[in-house]
Protein backbone atom coordinates (compact mmCIF):
# COMPACT_ATOMS: atom_id res chain seq x y z
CA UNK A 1 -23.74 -90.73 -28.57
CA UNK A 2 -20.78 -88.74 -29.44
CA UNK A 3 -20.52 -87.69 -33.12
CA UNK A 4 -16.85 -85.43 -33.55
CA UNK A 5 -13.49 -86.53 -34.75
CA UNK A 6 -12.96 -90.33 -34.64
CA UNK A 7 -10.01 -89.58 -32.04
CA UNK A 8 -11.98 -87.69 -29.65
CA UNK A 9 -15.09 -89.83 -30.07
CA UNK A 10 -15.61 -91.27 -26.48
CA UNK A 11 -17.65 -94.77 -26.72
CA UNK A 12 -19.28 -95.37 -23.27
CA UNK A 13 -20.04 -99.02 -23.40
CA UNK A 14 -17.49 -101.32 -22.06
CA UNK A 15 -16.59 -103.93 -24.20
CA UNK A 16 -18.52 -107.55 -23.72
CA UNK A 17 -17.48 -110.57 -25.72
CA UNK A 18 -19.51 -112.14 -28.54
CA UNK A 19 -21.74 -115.22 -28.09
CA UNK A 20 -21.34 -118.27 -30.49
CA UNK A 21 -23.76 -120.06 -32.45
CA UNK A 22 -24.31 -122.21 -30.26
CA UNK A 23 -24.33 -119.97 -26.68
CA UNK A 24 -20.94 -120.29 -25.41
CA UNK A 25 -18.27 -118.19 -24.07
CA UNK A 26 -15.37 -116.76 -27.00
CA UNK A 27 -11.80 -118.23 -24.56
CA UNK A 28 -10.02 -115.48 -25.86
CA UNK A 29 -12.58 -113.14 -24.44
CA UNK A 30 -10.95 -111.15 -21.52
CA UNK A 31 -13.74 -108.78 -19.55
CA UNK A 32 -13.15 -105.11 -18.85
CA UNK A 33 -11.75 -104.22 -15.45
CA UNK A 34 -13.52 -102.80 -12.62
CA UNK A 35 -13.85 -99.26 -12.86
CA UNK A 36 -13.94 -99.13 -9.56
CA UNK A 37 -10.97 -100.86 -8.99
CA UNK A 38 -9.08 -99.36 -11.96
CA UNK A 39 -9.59 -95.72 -10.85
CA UNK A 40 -7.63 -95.04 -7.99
CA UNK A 41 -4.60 -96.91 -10.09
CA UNK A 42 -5.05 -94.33 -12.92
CA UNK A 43 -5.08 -91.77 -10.46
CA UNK A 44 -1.31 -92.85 -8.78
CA UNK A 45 0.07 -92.34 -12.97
CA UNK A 46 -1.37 -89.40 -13.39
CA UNK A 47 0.01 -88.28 -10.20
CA UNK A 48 3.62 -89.82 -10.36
CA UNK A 49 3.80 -87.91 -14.10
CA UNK A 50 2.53 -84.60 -12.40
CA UNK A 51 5.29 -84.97 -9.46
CA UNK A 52 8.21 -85.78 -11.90
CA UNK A 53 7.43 -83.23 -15.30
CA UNK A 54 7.36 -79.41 -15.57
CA UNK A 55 5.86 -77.07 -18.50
CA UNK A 56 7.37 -74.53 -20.31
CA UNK A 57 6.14 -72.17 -17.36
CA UNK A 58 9.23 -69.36 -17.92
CA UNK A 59 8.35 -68.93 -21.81
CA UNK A 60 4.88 -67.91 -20.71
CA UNK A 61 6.48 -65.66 -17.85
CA UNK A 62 8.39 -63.95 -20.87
CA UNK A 63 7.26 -64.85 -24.11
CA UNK A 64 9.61 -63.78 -27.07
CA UNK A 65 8.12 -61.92 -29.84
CA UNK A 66 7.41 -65.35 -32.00
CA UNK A 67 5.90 -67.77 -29.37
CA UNK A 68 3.52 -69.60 -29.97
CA UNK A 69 1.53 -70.31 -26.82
CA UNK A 70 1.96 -73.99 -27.19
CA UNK A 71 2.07 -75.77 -23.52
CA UNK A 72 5.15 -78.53 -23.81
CA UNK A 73 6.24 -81.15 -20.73
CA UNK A 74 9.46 -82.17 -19.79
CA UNK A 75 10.84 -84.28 -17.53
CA UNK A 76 12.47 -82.84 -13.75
CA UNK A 77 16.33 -84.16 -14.01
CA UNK A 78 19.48 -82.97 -15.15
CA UNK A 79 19.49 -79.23 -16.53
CA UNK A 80 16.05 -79.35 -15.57
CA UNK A 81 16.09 -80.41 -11.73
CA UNK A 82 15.63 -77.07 -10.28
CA UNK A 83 12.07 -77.04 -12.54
CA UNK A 84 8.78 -76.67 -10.66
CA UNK A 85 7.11 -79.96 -10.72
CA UNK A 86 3.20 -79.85 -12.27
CA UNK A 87 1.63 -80.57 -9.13
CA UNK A 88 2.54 -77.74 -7.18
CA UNK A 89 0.72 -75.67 -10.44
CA UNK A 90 -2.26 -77.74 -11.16
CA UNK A 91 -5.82 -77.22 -9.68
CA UNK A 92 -8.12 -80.21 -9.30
CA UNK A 93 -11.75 -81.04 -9.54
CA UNK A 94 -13.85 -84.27 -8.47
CA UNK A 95 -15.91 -85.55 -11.29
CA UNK A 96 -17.84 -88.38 -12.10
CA UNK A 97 -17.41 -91.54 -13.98
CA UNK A 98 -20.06 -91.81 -17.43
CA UNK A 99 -20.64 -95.52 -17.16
CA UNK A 100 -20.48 -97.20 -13.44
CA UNK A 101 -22.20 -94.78 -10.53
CA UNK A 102 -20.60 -93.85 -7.33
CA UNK A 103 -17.56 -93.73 -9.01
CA UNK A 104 -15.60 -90.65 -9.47
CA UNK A 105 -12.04 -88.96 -10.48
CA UNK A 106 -9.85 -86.14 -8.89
CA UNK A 107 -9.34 -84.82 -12.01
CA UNK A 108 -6.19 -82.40 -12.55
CA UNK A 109 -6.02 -79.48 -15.22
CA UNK A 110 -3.27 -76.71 -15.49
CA UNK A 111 -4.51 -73.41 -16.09
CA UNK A 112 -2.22 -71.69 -17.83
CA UNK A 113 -3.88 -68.38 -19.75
CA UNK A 114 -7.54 -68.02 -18.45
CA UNK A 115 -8.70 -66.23 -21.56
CA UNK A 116 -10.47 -63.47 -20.94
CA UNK A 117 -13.97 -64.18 -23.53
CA UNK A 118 -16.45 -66.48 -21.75
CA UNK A 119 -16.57 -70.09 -20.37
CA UNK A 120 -18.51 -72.54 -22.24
CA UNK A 121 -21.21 -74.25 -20.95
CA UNK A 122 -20.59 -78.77 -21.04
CA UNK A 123 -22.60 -79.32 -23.58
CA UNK A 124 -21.88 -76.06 -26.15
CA UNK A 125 -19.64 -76.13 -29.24
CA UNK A 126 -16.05 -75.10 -28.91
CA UNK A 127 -12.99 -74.26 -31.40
CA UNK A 128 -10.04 -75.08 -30.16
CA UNK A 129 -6.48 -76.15 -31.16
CA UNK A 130 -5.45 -79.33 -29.11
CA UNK A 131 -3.09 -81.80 -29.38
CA UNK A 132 -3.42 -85.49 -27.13
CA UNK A 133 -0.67 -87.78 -26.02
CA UNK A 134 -1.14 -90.84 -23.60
CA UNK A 135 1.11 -92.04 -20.70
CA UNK A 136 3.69 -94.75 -21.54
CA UNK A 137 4.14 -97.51 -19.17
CA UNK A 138 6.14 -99.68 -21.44
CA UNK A 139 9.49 -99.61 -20.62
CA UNK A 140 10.94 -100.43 -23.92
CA UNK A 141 8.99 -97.89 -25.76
CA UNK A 142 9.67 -94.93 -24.65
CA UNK A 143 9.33 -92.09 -24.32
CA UNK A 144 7.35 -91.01 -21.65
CA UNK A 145 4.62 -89.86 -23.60
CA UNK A 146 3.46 -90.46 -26.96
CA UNK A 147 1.59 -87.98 -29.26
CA UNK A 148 -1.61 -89.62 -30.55
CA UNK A 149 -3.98 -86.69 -31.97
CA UNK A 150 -3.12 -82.95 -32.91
CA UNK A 151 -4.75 -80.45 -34.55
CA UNK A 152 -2.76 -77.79 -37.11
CA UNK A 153 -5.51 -75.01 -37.07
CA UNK A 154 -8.12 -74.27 -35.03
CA UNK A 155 -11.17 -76.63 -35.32
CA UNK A 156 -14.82 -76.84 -33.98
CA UNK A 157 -16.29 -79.80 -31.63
CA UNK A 158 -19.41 -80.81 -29.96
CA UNK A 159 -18.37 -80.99 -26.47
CA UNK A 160 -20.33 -83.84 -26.21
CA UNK A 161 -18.73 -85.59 -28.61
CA UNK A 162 -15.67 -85.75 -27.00
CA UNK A 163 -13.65 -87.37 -24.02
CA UNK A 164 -15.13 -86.27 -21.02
CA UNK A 165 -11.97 -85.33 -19.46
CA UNK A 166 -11.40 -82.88 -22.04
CA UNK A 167 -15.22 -81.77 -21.49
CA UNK A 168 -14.64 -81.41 -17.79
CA UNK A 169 -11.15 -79.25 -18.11
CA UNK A 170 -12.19 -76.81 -21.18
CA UNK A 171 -15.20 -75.42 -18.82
CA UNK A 172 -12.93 -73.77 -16.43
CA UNK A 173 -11.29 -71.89 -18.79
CA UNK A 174 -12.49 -68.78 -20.66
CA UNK A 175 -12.24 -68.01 -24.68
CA UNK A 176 -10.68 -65.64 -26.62
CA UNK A 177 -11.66 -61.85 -26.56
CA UNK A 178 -12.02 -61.25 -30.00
CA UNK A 179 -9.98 -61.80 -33.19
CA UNK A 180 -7.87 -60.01 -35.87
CA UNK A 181 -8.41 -61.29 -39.82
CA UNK A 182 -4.72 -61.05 -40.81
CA UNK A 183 -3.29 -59.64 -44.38
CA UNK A 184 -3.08 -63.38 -45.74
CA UNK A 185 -6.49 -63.75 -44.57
CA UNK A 186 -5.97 -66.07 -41.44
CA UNK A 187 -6.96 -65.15 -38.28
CA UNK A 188 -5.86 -64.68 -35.22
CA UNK A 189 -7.54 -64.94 -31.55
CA UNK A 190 -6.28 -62.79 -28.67
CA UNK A 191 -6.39 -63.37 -24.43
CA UNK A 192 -7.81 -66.72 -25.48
CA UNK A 193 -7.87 -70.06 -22.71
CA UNK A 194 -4.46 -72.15 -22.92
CA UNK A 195 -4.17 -75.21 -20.41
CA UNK A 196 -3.60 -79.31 -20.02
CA UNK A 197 -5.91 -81.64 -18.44
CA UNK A 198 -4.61 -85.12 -17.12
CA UNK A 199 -7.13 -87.50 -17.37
CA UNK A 200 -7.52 -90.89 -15.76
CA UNK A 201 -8.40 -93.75 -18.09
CA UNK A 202 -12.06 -94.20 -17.20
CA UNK A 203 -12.62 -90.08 -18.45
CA UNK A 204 -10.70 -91.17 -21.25
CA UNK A 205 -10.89 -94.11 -23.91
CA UNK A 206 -10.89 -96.94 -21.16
CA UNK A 207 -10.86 -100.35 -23.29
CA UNK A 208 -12.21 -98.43 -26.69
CA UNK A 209 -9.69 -96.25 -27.84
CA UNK A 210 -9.46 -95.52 -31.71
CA UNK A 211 -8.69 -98.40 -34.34
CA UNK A 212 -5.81 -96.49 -35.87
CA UNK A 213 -4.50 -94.42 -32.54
CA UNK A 214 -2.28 -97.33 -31.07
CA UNK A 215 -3.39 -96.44 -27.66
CA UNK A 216 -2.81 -98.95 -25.09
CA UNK A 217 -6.19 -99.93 -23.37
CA UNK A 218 -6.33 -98.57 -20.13
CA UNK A 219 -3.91 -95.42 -21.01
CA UNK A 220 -4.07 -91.93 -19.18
CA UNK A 221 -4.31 -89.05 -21.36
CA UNK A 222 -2.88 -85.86 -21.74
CA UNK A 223 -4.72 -83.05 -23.51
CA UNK A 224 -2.71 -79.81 -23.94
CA UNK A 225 -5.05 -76.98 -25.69
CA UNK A 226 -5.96 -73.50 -26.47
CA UNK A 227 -9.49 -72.31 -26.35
CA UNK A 228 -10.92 -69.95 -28.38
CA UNK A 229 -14.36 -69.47 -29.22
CA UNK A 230 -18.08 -71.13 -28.16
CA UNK A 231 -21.47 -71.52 -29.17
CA UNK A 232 -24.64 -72.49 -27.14
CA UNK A 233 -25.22 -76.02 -28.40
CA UNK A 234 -28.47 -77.20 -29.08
CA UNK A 235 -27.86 -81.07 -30.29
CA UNK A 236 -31.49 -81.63 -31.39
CA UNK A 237 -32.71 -78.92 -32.31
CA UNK A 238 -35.10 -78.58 -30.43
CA UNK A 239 -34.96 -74.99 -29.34
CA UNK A 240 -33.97 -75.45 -25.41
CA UNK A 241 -29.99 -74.67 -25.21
CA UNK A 242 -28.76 -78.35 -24.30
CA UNK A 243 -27.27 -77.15 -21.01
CA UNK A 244 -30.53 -75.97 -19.87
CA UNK A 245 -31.63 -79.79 -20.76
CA UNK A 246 -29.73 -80.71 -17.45
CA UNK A 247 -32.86 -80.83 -15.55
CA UNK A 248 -31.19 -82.80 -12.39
CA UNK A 249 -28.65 -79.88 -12.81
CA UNK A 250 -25.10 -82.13 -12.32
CA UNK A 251 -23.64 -80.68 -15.52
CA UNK A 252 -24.31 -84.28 -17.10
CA UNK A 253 -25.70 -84.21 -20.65
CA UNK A 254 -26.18 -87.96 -21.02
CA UNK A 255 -28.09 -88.99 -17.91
CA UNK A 256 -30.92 -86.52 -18.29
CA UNK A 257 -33.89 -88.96 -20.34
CA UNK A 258 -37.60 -88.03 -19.36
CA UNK A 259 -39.37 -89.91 -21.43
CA UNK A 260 -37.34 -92.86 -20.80
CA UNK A 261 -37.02 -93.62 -24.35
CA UNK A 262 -32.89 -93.94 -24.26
CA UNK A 263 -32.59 -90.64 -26.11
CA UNK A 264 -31.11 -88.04 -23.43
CA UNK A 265 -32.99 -84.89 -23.61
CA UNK A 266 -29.74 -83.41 -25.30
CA UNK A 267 -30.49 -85.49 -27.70
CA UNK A 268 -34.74 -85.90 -28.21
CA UNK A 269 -36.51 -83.70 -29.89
CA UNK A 270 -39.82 -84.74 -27.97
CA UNK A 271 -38.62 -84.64 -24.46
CA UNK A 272 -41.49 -85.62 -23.05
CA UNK A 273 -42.75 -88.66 -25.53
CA UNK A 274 -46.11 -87.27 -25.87
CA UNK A 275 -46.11 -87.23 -29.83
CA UNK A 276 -45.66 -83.15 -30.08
CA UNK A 277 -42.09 -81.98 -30.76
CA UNK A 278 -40.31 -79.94 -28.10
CA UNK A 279 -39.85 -76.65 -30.48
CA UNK A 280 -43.62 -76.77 -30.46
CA UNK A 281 -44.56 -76.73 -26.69
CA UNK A 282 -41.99 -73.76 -25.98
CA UNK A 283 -42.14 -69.73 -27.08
CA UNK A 284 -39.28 -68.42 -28.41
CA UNK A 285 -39.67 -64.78 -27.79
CA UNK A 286 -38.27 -62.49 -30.20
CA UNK A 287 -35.39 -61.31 -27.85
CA UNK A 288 -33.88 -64.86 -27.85
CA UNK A 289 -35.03 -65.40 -24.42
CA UNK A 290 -37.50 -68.73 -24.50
CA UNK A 291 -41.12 -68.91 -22.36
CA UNK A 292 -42.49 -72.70 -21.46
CA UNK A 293 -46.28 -72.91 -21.41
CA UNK A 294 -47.73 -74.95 -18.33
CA UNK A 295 -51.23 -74.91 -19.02
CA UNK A 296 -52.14 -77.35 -17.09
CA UNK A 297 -50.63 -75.43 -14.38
CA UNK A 298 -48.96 -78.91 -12.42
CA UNK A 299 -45.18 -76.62 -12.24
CA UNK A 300 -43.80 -79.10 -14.95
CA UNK A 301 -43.34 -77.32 -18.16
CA UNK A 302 -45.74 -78.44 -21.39
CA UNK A 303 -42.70 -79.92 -23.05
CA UNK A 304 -41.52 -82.36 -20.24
CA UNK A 305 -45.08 -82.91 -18.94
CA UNK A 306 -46.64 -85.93 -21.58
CA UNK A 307 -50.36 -85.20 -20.46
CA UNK A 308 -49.67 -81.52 -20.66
């Protein structure tokens, strides 16, 4: 479903194991744990890495003339033990689990600059710069942490195209105000969103993380990132902004189908199945703003109505 960068793509399915010829079971297949089950373990890392790490909180209380905004974690000992641990700074949010249902995640993001442009919407397109690390459990490979995924200038995503973690944290923050085209012709944002999100594994990667990553199955993730610009999304084309696609209004792109065809209305340019594209049973008024036709006056619009 999810169609950005091959390290944010977030594959849904769990994994299953592959039939033989002749119907049995692959031995070295090993089934994906409960979700269930695994959740409130992911949630105990996350919070044991929150208790014992601080961020470079005093560089953004006085940043020097050449900082560069980047969030960085360190670990509460030594020189460092007086440091104010990450939980006493991050705010949390409950969210729910993409693939198994009743389950859900206290999910923990750090707000560090708010930005001070406007929040994105889940499903909209955002430019960010980002980099992602996972927890390391592994006691003889440390460090803590290990840097998986970075970007070196800003880039552009689908926000449904990528971990939903990530989704979940970058809609609390706000973008950029504006930006300056510098004499060498790059460009620079300003009051733009900064923060981390600390994801369990099921908002993560789970038991499909990237070929070429090396990340563990079953890994937490950290994403640290700055947020700078969106734009409505509108995944099909269809003409209805995707988040106003949400019809049961839980800010879930993927669980939205009315026709029942497997295509989430995100994602389906004929909403309702009846034959007549979506862009066709809507007005788009010359303003921007968009009318939906009921003729046959029933309160369900034409385009998610099939005997309309």
């Amino acid at each position: 479903m999810k169609k950005i960068l091959p390290l944010l793509l977030l594959v849904l399915s769990i994994t299953y194991g592959c039939k033989k010829d002749d119907d049995s079971v692959d031995p070295n297949f090993v089934p994906a744990r409960d979700r269930g089950e695994e959740a409130p373990l992911s949630t105990l890392i996350i919070e044991e890495y929150l208790e014992t790490h601080f961020y470079n909180y005093e560089a953004f209380e006085n940043p020097p003339a050449d900082f560069n905004f980047q969030i960085t974690f360190d670990t509460i000992a030594g020189d460092n033990s007086d440091k104010i641990p990450l939980m006493r700074q991050v705010s949390s949010k409950t969210v729910k689990d993409r693939v198994t249902e009743g389950v859900t995640y206290k999910l923990y993001y750090l707000d560090v600059l708010e930005g001070a442009g406007e929040k994105p919407n889940f499903p909209d397109l955002a430019t960010i710069n980002y980099q992602g690390t996972y927890i390391n459990l592994e006691e003889s490979e440390r460090p803590y942490t290990k840097l998986f995924d970075a970007s070196s200038v800003p880039v552009s995503f689908d926000m449904t195209g990528i971990v939903n973690g990530l989704q979940d944290a970058l809609i609390e923050f706000k973008t950029s105000s504006g930006f300056v085209t510098n004499p060498d012709g790059t460009v620079s944002f300003e009051n733009f969103g900064a923060g981390a999100v600390f994801m369990q594994a099921g908002l993560g990667y789970y038991v499909n993380p990237p070929p070429t990553s090396n990340i563990p199955l079953y890994s937490q993730l950290i994403f640290t990132f700055q947020l700078y610009e969106s734009e409505i999304g509108d995944q099909d084309n269809d003409g209805v902004p995707s988040f106003m696609e949400d019809v049961n209004n839980n800010g879930l792109e993927e669980d939205d189908d009315t026709d029942a065809n497997g295509n989430p209305n995100f994602s389906d340019a004929d909403d309702d199945g009846d034959g007549r594209p979506t862009s066709e049973e809507i007005i788009v008024n010359s303003d921007g703003t968009i009318t939906f036709p009921d003729v046959d006056n029933d309160g369900i619009p034409d385009y998610l109505d099939s005997d309309s």
